[in-house]
Protein backbone atom coordinates (compact mmCIF):
# COMPACT_ATOMS: atom_id res chain seq x y z
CA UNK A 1 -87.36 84.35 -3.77
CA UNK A 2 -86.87 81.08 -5.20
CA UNK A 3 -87.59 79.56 -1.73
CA UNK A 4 -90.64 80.98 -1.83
CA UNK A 5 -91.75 79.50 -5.33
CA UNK A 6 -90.22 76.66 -4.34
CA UNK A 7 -91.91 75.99 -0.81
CA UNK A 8 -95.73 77.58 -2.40
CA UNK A 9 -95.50 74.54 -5.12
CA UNK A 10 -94.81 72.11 -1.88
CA UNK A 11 -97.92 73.51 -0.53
CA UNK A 12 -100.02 72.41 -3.72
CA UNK A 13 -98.51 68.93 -3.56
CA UNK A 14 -99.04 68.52 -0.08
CA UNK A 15 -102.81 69.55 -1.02
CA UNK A 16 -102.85 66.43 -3.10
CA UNK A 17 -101.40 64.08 -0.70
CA UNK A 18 -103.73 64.70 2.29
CA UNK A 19 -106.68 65.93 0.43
CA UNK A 20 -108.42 62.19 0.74
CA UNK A 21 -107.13 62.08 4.53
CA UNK A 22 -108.64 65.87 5.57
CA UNK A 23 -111.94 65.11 3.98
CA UNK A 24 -112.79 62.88 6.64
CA UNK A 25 -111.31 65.02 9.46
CA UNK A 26 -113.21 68.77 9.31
CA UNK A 27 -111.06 70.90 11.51
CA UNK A 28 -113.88 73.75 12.09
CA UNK A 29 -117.26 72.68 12.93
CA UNK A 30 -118.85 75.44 9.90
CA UNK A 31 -117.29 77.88 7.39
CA UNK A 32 -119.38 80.71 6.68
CA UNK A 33 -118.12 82.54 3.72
CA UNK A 34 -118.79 86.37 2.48
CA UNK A 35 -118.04 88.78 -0.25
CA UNK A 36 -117.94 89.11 -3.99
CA UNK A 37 -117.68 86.64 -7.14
CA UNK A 38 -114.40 85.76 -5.82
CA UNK A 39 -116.14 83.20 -3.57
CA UNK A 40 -119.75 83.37 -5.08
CA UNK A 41 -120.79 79.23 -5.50
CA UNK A 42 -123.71 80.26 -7.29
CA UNK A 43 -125.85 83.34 -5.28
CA UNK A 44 -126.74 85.34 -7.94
CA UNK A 45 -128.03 82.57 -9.74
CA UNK A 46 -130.97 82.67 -7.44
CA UNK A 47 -131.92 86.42 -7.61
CA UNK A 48 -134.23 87.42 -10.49
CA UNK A 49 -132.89 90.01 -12.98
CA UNK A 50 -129.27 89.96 -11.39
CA UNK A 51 -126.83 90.54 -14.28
CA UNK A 52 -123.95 89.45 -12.48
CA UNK A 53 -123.71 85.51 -12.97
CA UNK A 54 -121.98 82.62 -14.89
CA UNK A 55 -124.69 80.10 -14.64
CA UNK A 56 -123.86 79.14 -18.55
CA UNK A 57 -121.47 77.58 -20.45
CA UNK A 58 -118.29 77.99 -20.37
CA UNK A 59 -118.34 78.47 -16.66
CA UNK A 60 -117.80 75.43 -15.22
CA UNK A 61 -116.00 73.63 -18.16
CA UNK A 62 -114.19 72.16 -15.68
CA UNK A 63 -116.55 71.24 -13.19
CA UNK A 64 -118.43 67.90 -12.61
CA UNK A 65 -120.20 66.94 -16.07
CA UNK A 66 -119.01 70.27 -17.40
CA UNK A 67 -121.70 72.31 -15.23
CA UNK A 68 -122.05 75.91 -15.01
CA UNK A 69 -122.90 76.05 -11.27
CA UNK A 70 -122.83 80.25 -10.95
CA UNK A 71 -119.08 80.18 -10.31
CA UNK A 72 -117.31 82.59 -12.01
CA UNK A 73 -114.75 79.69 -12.85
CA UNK A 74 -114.08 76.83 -15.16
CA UNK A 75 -114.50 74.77 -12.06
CA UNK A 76 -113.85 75.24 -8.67
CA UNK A 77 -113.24 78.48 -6.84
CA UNK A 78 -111.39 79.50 -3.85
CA UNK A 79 -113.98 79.24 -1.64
CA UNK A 80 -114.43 75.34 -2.41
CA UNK A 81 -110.53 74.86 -2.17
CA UNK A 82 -110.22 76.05 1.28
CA UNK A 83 -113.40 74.39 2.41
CA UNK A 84 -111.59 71.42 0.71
CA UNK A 85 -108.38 72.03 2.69
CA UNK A 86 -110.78 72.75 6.14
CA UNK A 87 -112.22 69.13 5.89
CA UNK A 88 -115.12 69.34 3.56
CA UNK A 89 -116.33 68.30 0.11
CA UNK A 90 -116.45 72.31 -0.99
CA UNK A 91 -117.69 75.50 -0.27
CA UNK A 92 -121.17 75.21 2.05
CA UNK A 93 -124.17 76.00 -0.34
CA UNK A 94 -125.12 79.55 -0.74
CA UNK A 95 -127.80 80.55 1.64
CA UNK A 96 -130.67 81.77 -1.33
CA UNK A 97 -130.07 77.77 -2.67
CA UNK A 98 -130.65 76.94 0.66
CA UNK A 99 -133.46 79.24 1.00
CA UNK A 100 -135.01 77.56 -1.69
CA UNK A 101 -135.17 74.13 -0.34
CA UNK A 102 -138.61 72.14 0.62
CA UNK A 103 -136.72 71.78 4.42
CA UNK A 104 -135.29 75.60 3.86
CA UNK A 105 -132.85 76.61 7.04
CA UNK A 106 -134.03 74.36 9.55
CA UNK A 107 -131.84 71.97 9.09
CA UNK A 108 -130.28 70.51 12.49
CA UNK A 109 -126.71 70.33 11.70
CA UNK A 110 -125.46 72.73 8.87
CA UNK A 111 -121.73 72.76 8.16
CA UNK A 112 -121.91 76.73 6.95
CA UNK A 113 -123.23 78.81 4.68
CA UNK A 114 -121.86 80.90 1.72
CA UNK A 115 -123.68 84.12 1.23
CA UNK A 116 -120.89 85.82 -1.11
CA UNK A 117 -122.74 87.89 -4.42
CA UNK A 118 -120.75 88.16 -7.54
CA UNK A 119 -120.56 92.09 -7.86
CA UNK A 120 -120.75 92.80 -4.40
CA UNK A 121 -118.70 95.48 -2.24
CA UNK A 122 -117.71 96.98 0.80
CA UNK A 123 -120.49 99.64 0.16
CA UNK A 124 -123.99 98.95 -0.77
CA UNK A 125 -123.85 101.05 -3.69
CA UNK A 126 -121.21 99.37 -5.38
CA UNK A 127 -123.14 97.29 -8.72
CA UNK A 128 -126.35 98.02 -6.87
CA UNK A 129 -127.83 97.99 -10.55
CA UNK A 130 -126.58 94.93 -10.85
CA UNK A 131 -128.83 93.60 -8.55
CA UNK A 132 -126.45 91.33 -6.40
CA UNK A 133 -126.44 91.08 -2.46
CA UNK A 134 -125.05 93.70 -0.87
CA UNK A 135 -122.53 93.04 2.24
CA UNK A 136 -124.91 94.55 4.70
CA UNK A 137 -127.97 91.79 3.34
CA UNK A 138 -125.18 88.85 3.49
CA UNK A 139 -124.53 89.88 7.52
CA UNK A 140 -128.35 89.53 7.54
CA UNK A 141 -128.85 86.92 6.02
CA UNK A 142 -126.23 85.47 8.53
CA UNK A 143 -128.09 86.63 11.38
CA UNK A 144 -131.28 84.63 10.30
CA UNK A 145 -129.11 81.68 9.85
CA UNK A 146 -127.90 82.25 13.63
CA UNK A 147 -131.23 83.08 14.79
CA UNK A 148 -132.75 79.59 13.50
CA UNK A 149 -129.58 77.80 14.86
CA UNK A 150 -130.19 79.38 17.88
CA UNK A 151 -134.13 78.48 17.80
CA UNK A 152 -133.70 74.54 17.34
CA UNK A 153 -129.85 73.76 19.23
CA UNK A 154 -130.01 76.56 21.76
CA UNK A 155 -127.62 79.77 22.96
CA UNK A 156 -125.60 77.82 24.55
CA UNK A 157 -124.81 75.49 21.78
CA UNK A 158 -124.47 78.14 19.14
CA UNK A 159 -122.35 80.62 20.67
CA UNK A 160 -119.67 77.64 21.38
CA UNK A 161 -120.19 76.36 17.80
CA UNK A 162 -119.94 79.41 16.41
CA UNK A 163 -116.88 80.24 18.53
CA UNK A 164 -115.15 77.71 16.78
CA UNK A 165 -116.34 78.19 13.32
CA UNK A 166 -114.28 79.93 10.39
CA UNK A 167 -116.00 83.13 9.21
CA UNK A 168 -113.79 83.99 5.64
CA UNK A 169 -114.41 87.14 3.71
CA UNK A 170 -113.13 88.43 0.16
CA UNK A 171 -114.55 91.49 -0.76
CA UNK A 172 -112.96 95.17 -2.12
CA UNK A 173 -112.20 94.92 -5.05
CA UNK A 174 -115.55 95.90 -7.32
CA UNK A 175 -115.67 98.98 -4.83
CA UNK A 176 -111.77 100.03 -6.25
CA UNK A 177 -114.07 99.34 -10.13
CA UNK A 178 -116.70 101.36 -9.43
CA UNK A 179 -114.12 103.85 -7.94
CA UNK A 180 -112.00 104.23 -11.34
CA UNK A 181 -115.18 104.20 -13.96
CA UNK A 182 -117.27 106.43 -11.57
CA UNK A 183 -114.08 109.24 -12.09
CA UNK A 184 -114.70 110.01 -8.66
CA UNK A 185 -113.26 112.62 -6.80
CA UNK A 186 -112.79 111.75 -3.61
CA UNK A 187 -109.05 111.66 -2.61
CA UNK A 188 -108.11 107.96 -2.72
CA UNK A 189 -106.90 107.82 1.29
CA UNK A 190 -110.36 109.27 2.37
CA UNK A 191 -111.91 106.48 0.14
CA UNK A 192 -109.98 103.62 1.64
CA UNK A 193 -110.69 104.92 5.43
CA UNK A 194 -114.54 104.39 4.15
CA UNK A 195 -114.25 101.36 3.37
CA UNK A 196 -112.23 100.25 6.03
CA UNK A 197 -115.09 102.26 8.20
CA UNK A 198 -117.11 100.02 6.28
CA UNK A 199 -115.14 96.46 6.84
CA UNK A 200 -114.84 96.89 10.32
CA UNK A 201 -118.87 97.27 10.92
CA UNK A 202 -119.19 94.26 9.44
CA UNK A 203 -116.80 92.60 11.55
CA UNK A 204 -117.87 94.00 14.34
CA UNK A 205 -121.40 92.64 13.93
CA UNK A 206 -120.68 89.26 13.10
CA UNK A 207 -118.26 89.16 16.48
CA UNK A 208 -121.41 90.79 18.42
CA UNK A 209 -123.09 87.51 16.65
CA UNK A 210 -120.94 84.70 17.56
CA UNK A 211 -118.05 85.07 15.18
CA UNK A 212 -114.70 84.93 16.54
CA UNK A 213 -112.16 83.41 13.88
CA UNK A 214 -111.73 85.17 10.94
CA UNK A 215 -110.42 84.64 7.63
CA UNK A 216 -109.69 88.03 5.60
CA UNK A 217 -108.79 88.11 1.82
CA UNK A 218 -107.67 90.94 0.56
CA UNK A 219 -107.82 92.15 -3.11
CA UNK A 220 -105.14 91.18 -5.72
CA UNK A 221 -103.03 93.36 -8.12
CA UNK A 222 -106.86 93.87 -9.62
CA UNK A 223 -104.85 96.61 -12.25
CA UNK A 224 -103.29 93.52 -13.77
CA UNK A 225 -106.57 92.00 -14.47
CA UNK A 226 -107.23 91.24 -18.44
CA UNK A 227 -109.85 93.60 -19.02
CA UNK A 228 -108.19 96.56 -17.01
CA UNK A 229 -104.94 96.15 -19.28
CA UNK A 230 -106.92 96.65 -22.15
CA UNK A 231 -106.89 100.34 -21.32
CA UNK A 232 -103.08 100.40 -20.93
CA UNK A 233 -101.17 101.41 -24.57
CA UNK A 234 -98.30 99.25 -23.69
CA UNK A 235 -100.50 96.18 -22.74
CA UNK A 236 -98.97 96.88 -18.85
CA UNK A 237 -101.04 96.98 -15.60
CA UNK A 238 -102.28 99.82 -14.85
CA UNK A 239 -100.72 100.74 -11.80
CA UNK A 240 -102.99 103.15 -10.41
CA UNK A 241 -105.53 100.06 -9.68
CA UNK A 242 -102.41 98.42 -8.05
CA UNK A 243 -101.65 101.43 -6.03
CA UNK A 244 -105.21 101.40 -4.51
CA UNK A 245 -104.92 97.63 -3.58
CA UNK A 246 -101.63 97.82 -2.08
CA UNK A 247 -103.11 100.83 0.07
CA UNK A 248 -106.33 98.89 0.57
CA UNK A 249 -103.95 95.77 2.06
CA UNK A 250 -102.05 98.23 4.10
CA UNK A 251 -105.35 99.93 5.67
CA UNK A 252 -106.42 96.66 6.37
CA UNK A 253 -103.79 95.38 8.06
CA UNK A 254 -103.85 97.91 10.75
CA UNK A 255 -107.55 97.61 11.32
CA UNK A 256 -107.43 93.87 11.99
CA UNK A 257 -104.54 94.67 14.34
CA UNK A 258 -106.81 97.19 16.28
CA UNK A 259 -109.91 95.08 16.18
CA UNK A 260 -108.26 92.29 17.64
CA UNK A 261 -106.85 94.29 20.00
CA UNK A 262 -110.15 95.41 21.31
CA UNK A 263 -112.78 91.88 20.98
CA UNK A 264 -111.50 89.97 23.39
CA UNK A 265 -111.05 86.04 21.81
CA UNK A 266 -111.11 87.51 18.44
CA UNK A 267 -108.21 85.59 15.82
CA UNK A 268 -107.66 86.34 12.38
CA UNK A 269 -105.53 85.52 9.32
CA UNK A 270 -105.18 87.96 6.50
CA UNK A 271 -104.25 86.75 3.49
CA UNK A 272 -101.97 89.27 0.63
CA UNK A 273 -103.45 88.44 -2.28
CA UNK A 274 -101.87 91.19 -4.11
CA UNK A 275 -98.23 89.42 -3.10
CA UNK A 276 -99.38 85.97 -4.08
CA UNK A 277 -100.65 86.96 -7.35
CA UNK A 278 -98.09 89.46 -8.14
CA UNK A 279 -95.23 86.87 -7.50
CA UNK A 280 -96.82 84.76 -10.12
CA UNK A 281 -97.49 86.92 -12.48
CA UNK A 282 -93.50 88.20 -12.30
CA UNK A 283 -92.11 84.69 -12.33
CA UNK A 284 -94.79 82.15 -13.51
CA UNK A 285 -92.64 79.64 -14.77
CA UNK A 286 -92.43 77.84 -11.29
CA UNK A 287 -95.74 77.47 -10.81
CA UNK A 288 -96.35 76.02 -13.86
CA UNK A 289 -98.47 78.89 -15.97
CA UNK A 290 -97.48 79.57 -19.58
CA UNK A 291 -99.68 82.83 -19.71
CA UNK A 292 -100.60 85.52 -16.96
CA UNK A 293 -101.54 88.31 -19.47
CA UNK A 294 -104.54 86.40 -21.31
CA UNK A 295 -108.02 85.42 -20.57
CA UNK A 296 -108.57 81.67 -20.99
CA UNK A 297 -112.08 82.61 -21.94
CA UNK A 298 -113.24 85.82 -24.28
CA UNK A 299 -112.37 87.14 -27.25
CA UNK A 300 -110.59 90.20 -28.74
CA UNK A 301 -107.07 91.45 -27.68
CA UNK A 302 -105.55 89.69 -24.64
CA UNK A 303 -109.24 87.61 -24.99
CA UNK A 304 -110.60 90.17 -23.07
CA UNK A 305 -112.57 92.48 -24.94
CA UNK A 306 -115.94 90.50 -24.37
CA UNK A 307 -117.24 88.40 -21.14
CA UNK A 308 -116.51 84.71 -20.87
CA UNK A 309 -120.15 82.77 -22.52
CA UNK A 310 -121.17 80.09 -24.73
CA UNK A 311 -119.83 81.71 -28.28
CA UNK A 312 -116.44 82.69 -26.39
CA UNK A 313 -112.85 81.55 -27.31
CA UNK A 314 -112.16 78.89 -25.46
CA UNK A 315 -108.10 77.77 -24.51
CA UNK A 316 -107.91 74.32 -24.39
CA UNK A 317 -104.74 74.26 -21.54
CA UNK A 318 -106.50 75.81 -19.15
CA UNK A 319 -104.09 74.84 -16.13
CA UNK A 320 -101.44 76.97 -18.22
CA UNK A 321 -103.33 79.78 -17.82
CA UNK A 322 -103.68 82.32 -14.27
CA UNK A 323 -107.15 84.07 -15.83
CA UNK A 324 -109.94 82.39 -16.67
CA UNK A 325 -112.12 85.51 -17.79
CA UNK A 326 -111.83 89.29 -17.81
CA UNK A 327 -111.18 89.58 -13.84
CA UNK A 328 -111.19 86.29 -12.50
CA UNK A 329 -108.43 83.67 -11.92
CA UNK A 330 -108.62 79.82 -13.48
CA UNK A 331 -109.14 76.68 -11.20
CA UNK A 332 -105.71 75.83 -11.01
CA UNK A 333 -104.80 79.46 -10.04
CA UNK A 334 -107.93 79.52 -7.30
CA UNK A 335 -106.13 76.11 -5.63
CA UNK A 336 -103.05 77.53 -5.77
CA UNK A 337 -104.12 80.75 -3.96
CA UNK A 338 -106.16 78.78 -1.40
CA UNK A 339 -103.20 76.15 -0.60
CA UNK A 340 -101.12 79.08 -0.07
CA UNK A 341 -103.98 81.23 2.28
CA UNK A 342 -104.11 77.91 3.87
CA UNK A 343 -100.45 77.01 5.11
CA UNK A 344 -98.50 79.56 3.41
CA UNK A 345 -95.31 81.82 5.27
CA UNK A 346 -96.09 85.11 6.61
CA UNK A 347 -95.24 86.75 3.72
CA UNK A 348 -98.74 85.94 2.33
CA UNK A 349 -101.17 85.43 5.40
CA UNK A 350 -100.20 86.88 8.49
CA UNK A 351 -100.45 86.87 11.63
CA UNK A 352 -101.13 82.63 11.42
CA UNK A 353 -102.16 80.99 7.99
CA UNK A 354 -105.91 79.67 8.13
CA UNK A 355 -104.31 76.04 8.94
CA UNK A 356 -103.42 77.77 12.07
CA UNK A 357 -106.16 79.63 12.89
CA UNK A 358 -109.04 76.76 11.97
CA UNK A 359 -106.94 74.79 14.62
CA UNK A 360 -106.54 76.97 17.48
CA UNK A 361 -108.82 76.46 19.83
């Protein structure tokens, strides 16, 4: 175990050595980037009504001039540190931003897109209230982008840069939330095979649409989350919630296995969140957080009791700390997850890490 810690702290000061170096040297010509708040760069800002965003202070603390940018984050995200790690500045711009633009999608040469929604799911009636974009509208919002590529570059061109590009997607775990405070009753296997029914549409579609490398996140120890161990007496995860995401890991395991063994050229890397995050939060010390129970931003018991905003509490060592609000992680915690998605062992991306898979050719 202490190998592990040992060799996953490596990873974040090799980040720091060749960061400069790798910005210059993109190893995928796009990165096209789907799911939930986990990777959201700022979608829901751009959707009137949507109550899901973090376009206000503190959200972005961190961040360039101390801007809330729609990241649920006191700075970067995941998203931005593998785009980081993959050659570029951060995360491509999210697709209604782009949208919104004099020039709109026709620009000639676009380096990706990120579509992800802050509240989205697996199924399109997870937070549907909320007003976010579903999965289904992200794959079709892809498909316009593809369309228009297509339009000004040609087929020909699109399919091979496409072919080559890095399609990542982190979604899962607001469908597990909506599973627990719905009280359904649905037997918990029969509501994983749905959304694995679910995941592998969507993968299916963006193969029949170009996509061929892919770069699957699945959902961390989401029980251990601040605002979900409010509900626990002894303070403790609640273990139920980490039950369904081990199962939800295991489900998906074997359907990446079975799609790749059926779409020909298809690669993948699957990353285990719910190891990574778990193996912090049991033995923090080496990675350098001082608290993995407390939300950096909130207030109330464990911080947690009210979102992350401008009238918040706000902890002033926020590197110390793994969560930065009720259910999402800190900036430091987001690079650390990403450097070790990016050229971590087997024990936390398999079959290749995303290193490996952005450069196979």
């Amino acid at each position: 175990m202490e190998n592990i810690y040992a060799s996953s702290l490596l990873f974040v000061m090799l980040f720091i050595a060749t960061f400069t170096i790798q910005l210059a040297n993109a190893t995928v010509p796009a990165i096209y980037i789907f799911g939930d708040s986990t990777a959201d760069v700022g979608t829901n800002t751009y959707i009137p009504g949507s109550t899901a965003r973090a376009d206000f202070p503190f959200n972005g603390v961190d961040f360039t001039h101390s801007r809330p940018t729609g990241r649920f984050s006191n700075g970067l995200n995941s998203a931005d540190f593998l785009a980081k790690l993959m050659g570029f500045k951060r995360s491509p711009q999210p697709y209604l931003f782009l949208l919104s633009l004099p020039s709109g999608l026709k620009r000639h040469k676009h380096r990706g897109v990120n579509f992800a929604s802050g509240g989205a799911g697996l199924l399109d009636v997870t937070n549907e209230a909320m007003k976010v974009v579903s999965m289904t509208k992200q794959i079709e919002q892809f498909i316009i982008v593809r369309n228009n590529r297509v339009a000004i570059t040609g087929p020909n061109e699109t399919e091979t840069m496409l072919s080559k590009s890095l399609f990542c997607i982190s979604v899962g775990s607001n469908d597990i939330f909506g599973y627990f405070s719905s009280n359904r009753t649905i037997p918990p296997d029969l509501f994983i095979a749905n959304l694995m029914r679910q995941y592998e549409a969507y993968i299916k579609t963006l193969y029949n649409f170009g996509a061929r490398k892919f770069g699957i996140i699945s959902i961390p120890p989401i029980g251990c989350c601040p605002a979900q161990k409010l509900f626990n007496a002894t303070g403790g995860c609640l273990e139920g919630m980490n039950d369904f995401a081990r199962a939800f890991h295991f489900a998906l395991d074997n359907l990446l296995r079975k799609i790749s063994s059926e779409l020909p050229e298809t690669k993948y890397s699957l990353g285990n969140s719910y190891e990574m995050t778990i193996n912090v939060i049991q033995n923090p010390a080496p990675f350098n957080f001082k608290d993995v129970e407390t939300a950096c931003c909130g207030a109330g018991r464990l911080n947690a009791e009210t979102p992350c905003n401008r009238t918040a509490n706000l902890c002033a060592n926020r590197n110390e700390y793994l969560f930065w609000d009720l259910f999402h992680p800190t900036q430091n915690a987001s690079q650390l997850a990403a450097v070790t998605l990016y050229d971590g062992p087997t024990k936390f991306v398999t079959p290749i890490n995303f290193r490996q898979l952005a450069e196979d050719n």
